[in-house]
C-alpha atoms as a PDB file:
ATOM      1  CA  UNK A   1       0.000   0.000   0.000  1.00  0.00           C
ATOM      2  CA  UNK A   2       2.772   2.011   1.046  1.00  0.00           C
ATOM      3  CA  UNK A   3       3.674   2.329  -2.504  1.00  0.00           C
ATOM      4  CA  UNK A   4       0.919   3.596  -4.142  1.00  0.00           C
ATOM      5  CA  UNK A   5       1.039   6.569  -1.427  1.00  0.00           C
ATOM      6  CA  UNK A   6       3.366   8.954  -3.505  1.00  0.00           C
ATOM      7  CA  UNK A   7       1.129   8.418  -6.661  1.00  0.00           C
ATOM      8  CA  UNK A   8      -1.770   9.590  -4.642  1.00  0.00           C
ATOM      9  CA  UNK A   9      -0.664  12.249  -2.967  1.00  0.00           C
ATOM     10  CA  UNK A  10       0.892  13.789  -6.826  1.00  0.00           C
ATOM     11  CA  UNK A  11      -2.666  13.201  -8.012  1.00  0.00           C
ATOM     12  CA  UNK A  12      -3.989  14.826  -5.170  1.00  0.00           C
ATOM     13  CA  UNK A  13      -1.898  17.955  -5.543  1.00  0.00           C
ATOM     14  CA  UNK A  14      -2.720  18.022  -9.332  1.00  0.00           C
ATOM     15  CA  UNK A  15      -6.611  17.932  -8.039  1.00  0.00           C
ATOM     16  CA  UNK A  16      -5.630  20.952  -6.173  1.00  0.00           C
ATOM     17  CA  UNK A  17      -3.437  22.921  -8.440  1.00  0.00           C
ATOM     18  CA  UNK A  18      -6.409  24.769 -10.306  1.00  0.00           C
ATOM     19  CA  UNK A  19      -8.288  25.734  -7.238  1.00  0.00           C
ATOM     20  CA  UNK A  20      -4.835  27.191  -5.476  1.00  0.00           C
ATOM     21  CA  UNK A  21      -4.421  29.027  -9.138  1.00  0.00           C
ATOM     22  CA  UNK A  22      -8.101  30.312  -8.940  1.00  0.00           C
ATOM     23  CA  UNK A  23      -7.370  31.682  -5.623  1.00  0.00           C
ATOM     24  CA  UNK A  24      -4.632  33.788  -6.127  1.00  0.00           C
ATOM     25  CA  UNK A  25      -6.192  35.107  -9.331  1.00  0.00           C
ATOM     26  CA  UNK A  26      -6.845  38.950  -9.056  1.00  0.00           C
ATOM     27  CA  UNK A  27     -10.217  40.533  -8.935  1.00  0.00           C
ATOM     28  CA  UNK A  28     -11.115  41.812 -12.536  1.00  0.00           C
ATOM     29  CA  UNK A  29     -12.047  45.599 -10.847  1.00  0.00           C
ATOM     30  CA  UNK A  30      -8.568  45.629  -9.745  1.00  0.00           C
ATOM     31  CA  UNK A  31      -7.344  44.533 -13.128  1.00  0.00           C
ATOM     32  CA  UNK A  32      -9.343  46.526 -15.376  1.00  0.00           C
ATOM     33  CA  UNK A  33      -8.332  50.195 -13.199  1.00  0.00           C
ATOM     34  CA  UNK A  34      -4.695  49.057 -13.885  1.00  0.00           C
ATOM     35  CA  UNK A  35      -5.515  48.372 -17.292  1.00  0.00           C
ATOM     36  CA  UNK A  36      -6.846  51.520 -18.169  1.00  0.00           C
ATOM     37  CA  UNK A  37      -3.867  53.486 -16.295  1.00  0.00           C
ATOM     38  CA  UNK A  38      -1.311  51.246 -18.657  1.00  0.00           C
ATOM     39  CA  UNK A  39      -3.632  52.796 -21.322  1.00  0.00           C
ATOM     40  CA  UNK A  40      -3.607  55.697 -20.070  1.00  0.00           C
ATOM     41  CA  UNK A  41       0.400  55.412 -20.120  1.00  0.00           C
ATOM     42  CA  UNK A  42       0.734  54.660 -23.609  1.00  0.00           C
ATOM     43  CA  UNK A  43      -1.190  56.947 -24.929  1.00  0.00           C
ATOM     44  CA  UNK A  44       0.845  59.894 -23.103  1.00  0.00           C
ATOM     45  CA  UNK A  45       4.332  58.473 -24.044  1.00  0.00           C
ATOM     46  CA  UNK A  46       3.177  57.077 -27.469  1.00  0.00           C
ATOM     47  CA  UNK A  47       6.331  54.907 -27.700  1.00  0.00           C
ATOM     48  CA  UNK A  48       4.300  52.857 -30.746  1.00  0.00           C
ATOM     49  CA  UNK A  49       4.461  55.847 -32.416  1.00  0.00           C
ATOM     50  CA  UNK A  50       8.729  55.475 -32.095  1.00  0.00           C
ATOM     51  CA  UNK A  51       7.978  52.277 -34.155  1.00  0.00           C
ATOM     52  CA  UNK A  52       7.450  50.564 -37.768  1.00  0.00           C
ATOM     53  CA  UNK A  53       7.129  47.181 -39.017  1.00  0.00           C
ATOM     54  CA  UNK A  54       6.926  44.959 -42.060  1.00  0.00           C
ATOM     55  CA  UNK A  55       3.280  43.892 -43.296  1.00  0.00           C
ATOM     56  CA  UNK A  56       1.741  41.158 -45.113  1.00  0.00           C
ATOM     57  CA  UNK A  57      -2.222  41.250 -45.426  1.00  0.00           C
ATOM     58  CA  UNK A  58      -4.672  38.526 -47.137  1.00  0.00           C
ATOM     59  CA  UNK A  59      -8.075  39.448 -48.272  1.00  0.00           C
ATOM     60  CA  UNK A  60     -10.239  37.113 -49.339  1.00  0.00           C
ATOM     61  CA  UNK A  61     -13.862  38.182 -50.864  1.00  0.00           C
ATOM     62  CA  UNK A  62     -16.053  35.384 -50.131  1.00  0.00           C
ATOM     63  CA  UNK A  63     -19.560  33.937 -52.044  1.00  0.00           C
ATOM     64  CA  UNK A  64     -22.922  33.032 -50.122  1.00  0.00           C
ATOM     65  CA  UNK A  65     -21.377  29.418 -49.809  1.00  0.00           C
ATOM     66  CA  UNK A  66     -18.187  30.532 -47.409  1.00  0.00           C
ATOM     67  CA  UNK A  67     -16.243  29.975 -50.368  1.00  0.00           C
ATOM     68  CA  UNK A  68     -13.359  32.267 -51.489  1.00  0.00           C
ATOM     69  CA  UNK A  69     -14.302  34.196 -54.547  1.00  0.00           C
ATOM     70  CA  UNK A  70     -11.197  36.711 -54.581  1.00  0.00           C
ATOM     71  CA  UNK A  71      -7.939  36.818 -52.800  1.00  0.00           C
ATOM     72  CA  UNK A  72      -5.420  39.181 -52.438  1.00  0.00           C
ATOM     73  CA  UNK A  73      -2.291  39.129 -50.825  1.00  0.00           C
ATOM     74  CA  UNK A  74      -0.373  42.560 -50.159  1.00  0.00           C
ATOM     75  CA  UNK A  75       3.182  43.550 -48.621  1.00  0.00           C
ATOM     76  CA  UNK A  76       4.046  46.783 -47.357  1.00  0.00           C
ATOM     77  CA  UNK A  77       7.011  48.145 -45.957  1.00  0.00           C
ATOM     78  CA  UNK A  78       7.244  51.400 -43.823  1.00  0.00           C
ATOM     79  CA  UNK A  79       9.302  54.310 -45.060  1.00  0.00           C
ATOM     80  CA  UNK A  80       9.654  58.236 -44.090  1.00  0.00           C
ATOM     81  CA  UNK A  81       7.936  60.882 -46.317  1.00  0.00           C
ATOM     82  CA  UNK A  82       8.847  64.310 -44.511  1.00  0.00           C
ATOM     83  CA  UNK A  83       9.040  62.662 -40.944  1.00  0.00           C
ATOM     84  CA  UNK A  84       6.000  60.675 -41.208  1.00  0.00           C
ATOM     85  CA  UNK A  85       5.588  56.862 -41.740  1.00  0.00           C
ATOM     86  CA  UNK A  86       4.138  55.605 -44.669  1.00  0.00           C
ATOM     87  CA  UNK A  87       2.881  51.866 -45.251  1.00  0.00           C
ATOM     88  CA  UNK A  88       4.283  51.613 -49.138  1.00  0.00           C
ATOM     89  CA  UNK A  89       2.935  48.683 -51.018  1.00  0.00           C
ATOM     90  CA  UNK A  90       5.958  47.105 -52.835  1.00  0.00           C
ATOM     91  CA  UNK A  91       4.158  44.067 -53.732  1.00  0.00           C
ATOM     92  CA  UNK A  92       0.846  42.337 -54.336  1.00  0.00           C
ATOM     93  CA  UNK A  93       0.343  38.341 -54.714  1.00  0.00           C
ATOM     94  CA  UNK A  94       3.986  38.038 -54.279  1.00  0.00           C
ATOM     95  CA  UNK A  95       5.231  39.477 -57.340  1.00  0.00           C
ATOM     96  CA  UNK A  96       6.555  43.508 -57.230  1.00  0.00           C
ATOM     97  CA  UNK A  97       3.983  45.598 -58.645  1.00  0.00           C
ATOM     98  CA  UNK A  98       3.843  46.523 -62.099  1.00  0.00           C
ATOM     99  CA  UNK A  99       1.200  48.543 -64.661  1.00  0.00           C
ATOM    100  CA  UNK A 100      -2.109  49.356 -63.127  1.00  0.00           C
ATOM    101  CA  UNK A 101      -1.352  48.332 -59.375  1.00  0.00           C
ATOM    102  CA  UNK A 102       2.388  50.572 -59.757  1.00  0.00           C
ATOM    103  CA  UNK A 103       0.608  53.534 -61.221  1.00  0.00           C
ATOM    104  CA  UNK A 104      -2.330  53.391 -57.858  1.00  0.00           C
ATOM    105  CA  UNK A 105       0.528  53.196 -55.722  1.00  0.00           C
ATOM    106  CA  UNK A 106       2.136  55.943 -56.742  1.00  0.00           C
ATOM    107  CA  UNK A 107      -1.351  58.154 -56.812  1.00  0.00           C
ATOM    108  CA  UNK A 108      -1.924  56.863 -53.010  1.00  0.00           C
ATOM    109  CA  UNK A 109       1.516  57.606 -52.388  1.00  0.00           C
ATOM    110  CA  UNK A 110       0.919  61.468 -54.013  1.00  0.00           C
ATOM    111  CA  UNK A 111      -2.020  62.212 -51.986  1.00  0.00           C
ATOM    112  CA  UNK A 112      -0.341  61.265 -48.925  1.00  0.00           C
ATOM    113  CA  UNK A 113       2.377  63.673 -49.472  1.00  0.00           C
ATOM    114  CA  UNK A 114      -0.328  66.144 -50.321  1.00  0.00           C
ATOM    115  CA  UNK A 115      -1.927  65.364 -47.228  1.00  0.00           C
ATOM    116  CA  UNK A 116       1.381  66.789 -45.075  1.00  0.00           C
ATOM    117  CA  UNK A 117       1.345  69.648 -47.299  1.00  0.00           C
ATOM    118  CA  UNK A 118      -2.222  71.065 -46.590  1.00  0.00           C
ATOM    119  CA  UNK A 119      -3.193  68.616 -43.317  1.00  0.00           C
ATOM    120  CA  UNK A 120      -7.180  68.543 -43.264  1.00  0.00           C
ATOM    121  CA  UNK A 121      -9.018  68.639 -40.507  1.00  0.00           C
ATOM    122  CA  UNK A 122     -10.443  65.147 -39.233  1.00  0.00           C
ATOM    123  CA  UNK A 123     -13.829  64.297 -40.348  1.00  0.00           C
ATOM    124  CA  UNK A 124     -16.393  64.051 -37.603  1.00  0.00           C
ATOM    125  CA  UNK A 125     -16.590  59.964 -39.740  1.00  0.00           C
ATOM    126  CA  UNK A 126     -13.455  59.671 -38.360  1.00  0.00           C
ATOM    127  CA  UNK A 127     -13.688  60.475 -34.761  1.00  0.00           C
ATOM    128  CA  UNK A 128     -16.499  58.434 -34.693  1.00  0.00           C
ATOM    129  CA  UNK A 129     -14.419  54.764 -35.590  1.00  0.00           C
ATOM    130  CA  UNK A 130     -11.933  55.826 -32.609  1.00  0.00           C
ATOM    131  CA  UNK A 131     -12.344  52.934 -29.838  1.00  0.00           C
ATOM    132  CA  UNK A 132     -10.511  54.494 -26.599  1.00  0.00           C
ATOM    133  CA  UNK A 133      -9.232  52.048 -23.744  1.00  0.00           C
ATOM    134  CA  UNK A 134     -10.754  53.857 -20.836  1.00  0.00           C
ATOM    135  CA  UNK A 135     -13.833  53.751 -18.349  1.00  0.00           C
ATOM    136  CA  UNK A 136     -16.608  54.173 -20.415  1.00  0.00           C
ATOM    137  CA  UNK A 137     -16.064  51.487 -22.352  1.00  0.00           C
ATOM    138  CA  UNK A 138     -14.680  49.163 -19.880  1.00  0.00           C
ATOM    139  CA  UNK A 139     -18.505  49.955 -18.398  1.00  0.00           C
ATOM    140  CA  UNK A 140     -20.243  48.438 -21.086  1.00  0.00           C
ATOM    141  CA  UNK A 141     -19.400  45.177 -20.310  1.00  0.00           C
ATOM    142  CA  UNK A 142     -19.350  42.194 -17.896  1.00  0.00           C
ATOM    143  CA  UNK A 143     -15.221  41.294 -16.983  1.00  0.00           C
ATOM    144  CA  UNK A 144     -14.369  37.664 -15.176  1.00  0.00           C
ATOM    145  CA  UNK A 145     -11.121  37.000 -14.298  1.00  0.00           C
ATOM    146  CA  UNK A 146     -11.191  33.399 -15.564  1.00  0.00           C
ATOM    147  CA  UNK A 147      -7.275  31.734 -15.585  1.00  0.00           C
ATOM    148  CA  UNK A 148      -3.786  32.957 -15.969  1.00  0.00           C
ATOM    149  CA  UNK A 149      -1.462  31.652 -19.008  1.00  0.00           C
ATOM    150  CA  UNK A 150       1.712  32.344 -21.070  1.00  0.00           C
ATOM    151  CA  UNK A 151       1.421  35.141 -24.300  1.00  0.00           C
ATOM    152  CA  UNK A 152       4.452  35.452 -26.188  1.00  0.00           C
ATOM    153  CA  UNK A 153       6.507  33.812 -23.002  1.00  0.00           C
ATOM    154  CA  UNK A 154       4.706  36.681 -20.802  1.00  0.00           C
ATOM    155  CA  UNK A 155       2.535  36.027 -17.951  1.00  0.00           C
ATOM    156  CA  UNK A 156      -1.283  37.131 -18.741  1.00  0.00           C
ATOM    157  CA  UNK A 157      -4.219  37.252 -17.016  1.00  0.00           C
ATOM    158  CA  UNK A 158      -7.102  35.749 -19.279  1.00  0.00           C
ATOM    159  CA  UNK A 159     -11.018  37.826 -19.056  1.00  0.00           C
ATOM    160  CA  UNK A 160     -13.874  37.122 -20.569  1.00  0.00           C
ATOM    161  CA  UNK A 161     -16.161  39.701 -20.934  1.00  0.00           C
ATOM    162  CA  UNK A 162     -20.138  40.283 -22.039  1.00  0.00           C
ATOM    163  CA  UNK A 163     -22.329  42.994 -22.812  1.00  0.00           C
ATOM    164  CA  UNK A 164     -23.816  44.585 -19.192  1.00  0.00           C
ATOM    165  CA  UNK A 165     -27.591  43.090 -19.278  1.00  0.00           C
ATOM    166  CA  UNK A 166     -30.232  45.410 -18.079  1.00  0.00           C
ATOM    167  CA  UNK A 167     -27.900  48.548 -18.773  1.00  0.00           C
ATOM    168  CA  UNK A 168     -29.120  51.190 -20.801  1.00  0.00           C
ATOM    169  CA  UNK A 169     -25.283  51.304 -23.163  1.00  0.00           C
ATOM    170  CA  UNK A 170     -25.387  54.840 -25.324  1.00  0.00           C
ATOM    171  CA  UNK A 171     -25.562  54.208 -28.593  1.00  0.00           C
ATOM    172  CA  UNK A 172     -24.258  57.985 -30.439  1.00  0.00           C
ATOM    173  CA  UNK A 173     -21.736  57.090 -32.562  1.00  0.00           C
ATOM    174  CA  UNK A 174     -21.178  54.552 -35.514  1.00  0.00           C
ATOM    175  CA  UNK A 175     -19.057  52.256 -33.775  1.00  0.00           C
ATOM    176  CA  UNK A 176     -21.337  52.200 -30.329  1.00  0.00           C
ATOM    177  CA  UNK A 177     -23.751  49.502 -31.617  1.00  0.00           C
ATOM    178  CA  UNK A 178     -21.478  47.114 -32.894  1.00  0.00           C
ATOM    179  CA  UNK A 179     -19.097  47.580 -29.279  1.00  0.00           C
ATOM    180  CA  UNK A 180     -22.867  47.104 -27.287  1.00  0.00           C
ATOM    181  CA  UNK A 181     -22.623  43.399 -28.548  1.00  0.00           C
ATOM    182  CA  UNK A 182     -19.606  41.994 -28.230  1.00  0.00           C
ATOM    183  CA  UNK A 183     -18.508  39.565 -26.369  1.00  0.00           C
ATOM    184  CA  UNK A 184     -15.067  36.957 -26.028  1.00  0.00           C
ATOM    185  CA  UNK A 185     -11.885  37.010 -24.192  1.00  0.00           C
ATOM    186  CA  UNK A 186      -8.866  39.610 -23.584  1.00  0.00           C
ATOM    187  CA  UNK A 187      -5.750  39.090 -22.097  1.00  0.00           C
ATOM    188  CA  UNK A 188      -3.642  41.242 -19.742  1.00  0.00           C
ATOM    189  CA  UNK A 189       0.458  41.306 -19.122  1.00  0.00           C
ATOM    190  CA  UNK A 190       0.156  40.540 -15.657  1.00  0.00           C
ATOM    191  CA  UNK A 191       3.367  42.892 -15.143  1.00  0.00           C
ATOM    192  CA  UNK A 192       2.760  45.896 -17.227  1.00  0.00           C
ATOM    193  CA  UNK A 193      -1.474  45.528 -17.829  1.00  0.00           C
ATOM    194  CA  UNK A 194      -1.137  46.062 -21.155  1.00  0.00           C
ATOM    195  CA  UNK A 195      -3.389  44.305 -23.427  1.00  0.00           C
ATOM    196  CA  UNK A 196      -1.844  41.861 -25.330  1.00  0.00           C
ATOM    197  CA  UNK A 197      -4.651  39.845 -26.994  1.00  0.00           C
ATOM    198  CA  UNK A 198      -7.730  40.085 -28.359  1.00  0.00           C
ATOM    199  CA  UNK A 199     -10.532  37.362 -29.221  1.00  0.00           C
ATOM    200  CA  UNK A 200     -13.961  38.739 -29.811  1.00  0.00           C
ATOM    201  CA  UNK A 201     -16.864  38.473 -31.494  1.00  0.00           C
ATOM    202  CA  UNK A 202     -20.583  39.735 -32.399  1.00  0.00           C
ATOM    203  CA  UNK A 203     -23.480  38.715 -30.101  1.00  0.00           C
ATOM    204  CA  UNK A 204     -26.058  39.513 -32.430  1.00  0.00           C
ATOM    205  CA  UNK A 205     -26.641  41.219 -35.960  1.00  0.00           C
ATOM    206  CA  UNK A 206     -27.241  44.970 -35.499  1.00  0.00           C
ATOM    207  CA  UNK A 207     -27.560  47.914 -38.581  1.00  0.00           C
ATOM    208  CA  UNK A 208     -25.728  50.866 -38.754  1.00  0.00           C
ATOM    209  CA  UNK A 209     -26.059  54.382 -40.381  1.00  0.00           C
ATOM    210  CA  UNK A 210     -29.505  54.546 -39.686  1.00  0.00           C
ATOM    211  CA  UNK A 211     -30.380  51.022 -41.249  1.00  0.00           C
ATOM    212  CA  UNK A 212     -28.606  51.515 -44.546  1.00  0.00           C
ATOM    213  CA  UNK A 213     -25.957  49.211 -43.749  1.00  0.00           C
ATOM    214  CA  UNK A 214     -25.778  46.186 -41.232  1.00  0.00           C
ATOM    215  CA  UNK A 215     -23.180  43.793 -39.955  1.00  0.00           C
ATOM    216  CA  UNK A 216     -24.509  39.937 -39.150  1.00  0.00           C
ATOM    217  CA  UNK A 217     -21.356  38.392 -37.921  1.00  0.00           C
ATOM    218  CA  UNK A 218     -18.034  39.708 -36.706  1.00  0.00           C
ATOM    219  CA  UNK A 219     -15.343  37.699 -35.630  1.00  0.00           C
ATOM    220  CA  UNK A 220     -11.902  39.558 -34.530  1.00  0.00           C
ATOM    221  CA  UNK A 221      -8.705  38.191 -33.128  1.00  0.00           C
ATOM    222  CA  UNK A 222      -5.730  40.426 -32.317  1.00  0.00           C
ATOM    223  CA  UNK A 223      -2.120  39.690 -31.080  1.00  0.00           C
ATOM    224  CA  UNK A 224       0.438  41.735 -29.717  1.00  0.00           C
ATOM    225  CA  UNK A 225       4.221  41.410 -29.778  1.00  0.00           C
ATOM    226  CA  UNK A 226       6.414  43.109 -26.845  1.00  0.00           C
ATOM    227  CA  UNK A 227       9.164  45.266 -27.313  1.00  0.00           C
ATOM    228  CA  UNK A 228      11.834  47.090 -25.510  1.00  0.00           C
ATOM    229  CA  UNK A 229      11.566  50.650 -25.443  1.00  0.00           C
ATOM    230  CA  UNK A 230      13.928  53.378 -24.463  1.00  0.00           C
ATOM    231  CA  UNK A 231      11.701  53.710 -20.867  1.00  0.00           C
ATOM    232  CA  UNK A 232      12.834  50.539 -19.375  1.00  0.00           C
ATOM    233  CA  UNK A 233       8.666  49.480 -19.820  1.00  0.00           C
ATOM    234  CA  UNK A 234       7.945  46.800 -22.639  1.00  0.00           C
ATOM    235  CA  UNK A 235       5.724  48.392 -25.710  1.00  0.00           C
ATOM    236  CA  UNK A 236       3.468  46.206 -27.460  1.00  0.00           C
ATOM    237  CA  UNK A 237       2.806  46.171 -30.877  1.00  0.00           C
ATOM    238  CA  UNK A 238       0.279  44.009 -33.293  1.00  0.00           C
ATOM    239  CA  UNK A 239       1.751  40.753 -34.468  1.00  0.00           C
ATOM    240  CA  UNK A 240      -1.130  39.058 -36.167  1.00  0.00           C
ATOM    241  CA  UNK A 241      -4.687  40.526 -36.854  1.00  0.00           C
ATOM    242  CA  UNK A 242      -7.294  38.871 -38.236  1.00  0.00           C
ATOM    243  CA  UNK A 243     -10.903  40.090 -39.007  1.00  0.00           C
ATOM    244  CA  UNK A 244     -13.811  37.782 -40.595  1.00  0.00           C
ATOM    245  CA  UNK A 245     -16.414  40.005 -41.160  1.00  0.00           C
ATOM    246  CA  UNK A 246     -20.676  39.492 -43.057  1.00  0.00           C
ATOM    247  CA  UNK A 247     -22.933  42.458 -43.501  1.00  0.00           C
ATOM    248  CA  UNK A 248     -24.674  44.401 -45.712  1.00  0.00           C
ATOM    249  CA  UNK A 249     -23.833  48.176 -47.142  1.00  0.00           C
ATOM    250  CA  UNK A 250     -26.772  49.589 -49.015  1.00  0.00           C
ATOM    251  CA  UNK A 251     -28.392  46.741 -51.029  1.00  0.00           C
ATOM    252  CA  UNK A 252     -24.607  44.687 -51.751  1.00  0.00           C
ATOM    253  CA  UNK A 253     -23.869  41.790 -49.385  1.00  0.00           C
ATOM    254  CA  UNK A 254     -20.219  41.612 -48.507  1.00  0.00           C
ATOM    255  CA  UNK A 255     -18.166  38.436 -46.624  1.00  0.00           C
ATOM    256  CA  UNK A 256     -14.758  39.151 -45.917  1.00  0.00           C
ATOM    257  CA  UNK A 257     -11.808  37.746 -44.357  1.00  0.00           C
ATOM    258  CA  UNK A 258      -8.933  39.555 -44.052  1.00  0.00           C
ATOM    259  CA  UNK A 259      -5.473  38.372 -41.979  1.00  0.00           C
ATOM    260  CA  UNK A 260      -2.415  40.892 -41.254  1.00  0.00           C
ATOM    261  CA  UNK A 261       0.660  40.005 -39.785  1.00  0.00           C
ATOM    262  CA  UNK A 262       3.364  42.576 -38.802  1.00  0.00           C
ATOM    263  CA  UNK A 263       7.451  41.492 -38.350  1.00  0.00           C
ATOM    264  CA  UNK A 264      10.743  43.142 -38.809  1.00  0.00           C
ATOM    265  CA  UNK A 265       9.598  46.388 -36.255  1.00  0.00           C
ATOM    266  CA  UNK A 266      12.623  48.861 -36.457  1.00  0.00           C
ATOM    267  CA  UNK A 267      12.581  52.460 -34.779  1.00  0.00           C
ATOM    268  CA  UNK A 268      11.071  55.269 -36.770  1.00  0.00           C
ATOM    269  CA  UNK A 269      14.922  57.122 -36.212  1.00  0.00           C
ATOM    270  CA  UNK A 270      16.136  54.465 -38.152  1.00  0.00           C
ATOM    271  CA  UNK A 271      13.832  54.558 -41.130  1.00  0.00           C
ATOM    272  CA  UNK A 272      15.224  56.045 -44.634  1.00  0.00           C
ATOM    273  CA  UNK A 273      13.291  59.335 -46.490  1.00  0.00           C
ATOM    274  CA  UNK A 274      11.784  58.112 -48.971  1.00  0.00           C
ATOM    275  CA  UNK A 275      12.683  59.794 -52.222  1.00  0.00           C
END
């Protein structure tokens, strides 16, 4: 009998592990103020700003079936144009671009520049698609502090979150009825509380600009890389995005997957003009 003691006792431990783990898990109020502070953080020292990276994007149109009707693949690579980064397309479907695709290019590339020259002022459109980390929208939803696991070899704390039932959510701008149903998981570097990842998606379909478009499903999954910045304080910057996305605009039907993912980050000091 004696024998089998050590065998029991391990399996007994095990049995206890997850319970020990849920214990010393934080309290999500306490995780979420610390969250927003972080965001608070980064957007007053902007180090992702100090940053620019390699990209390679997929789009993929899709039919009524789920099955891919177009697909384009696209690779951009950041340069300076008067101090500011710009995302240059250098090639598309993995060949460097050529006729028509060189010539839009280099008309994207000419209203940018014209863009520094006489800066607009933001459209009110625009203000409108800005999602900011911070109390009010934090209060829209339902946070659980559910686990604790490993994101790019960095401790996390793991949350689901749902909409708040019962709670009368405002619903002013363009982007407020789609954030009113979401629902999924986020997770949080348990040293820094930044967010780190993403995985969300749509509760229910919902319309937008006043019913003349809708969106019926929306799936979104977002993963950040860290960094080390000249503060001592990790920044974190996208690694992989991906966005699967069914609605309506007008009377066309759209389905539309799209993936992104970002390497090669250098500092923006270390960038070339771009001639």
């Amino acid at each position: 009998m004696t024998r089998f003691f050590p065998s029991l006792l391990a399996a007994s431990l095990l049995l206890c592990v997850p319970a020990l783990a849920a214990e010393s898990l934080p309290k999500a109020d306490e995780v979420l103020k610390k969250v927003i502070e972080r965001a608070r953080w980064e957007k007053q020292h902007r180090e992702d700003d100090r940053w620019a990276g390699t990209q390679r994007s997929i789009q993929q149109k899709l039919n009524k079936e789920g099955a891919v009707e177009e697909s384009n693949e696209r690779h951009y690579e950041p340069v300076l144009i008067q101090g500011k980064v710009y995302s240059r397309l250098v090639a598309r479907n993995g060949k460097p671009l050529t006729g028509d695709d060189l010539k839009k290019e280099a008309q994207r590339e000419k209203k940018f520049r014209e863009s520094l020259a006489k800066p607009k002022k933001p459209a009110k459109d625009d203000d409108d698609d800005d999602v900011e980390l911070n109390e009010e929208l934090v209060a829209r939803y339902i946070f659980t502090v559910i686990a604790e696991e490993p994101v790019a070899t960095r401790r996390a704390f793991v949350l689901t979150f749902l909409p708040r039932p019962g709670a009368k959510l405002t619903e002013k701008r363009r982007m407020d009825k789609v954030l009113n149903r979401l629902e999924g998981k986020v997770w949080i570097d348990a040293a820094t509380y930044a967010l780190v990842k993403v995985d969300m998606h749509l509760t229910e379909p919902t319309t937008l600009m006043g019913g003349l478009g809708s969106v019926r499903s929306l799936d979104f999954l977002l993963e950040m890389m860290p960094l080390a910045s000249d503060p001592g304080t990790p920044v974190f910057l996208p690694r992989q995005l991906e966005i699967s996305f069914e609605g309506r605009q007008l009377f066309k039907g759209m389905r539309v997957k799209q993936k992104a993912h970002f390497t090669d980050y250098r500092r923006v000091s270390e960038l070339a003009e771009a001639k």
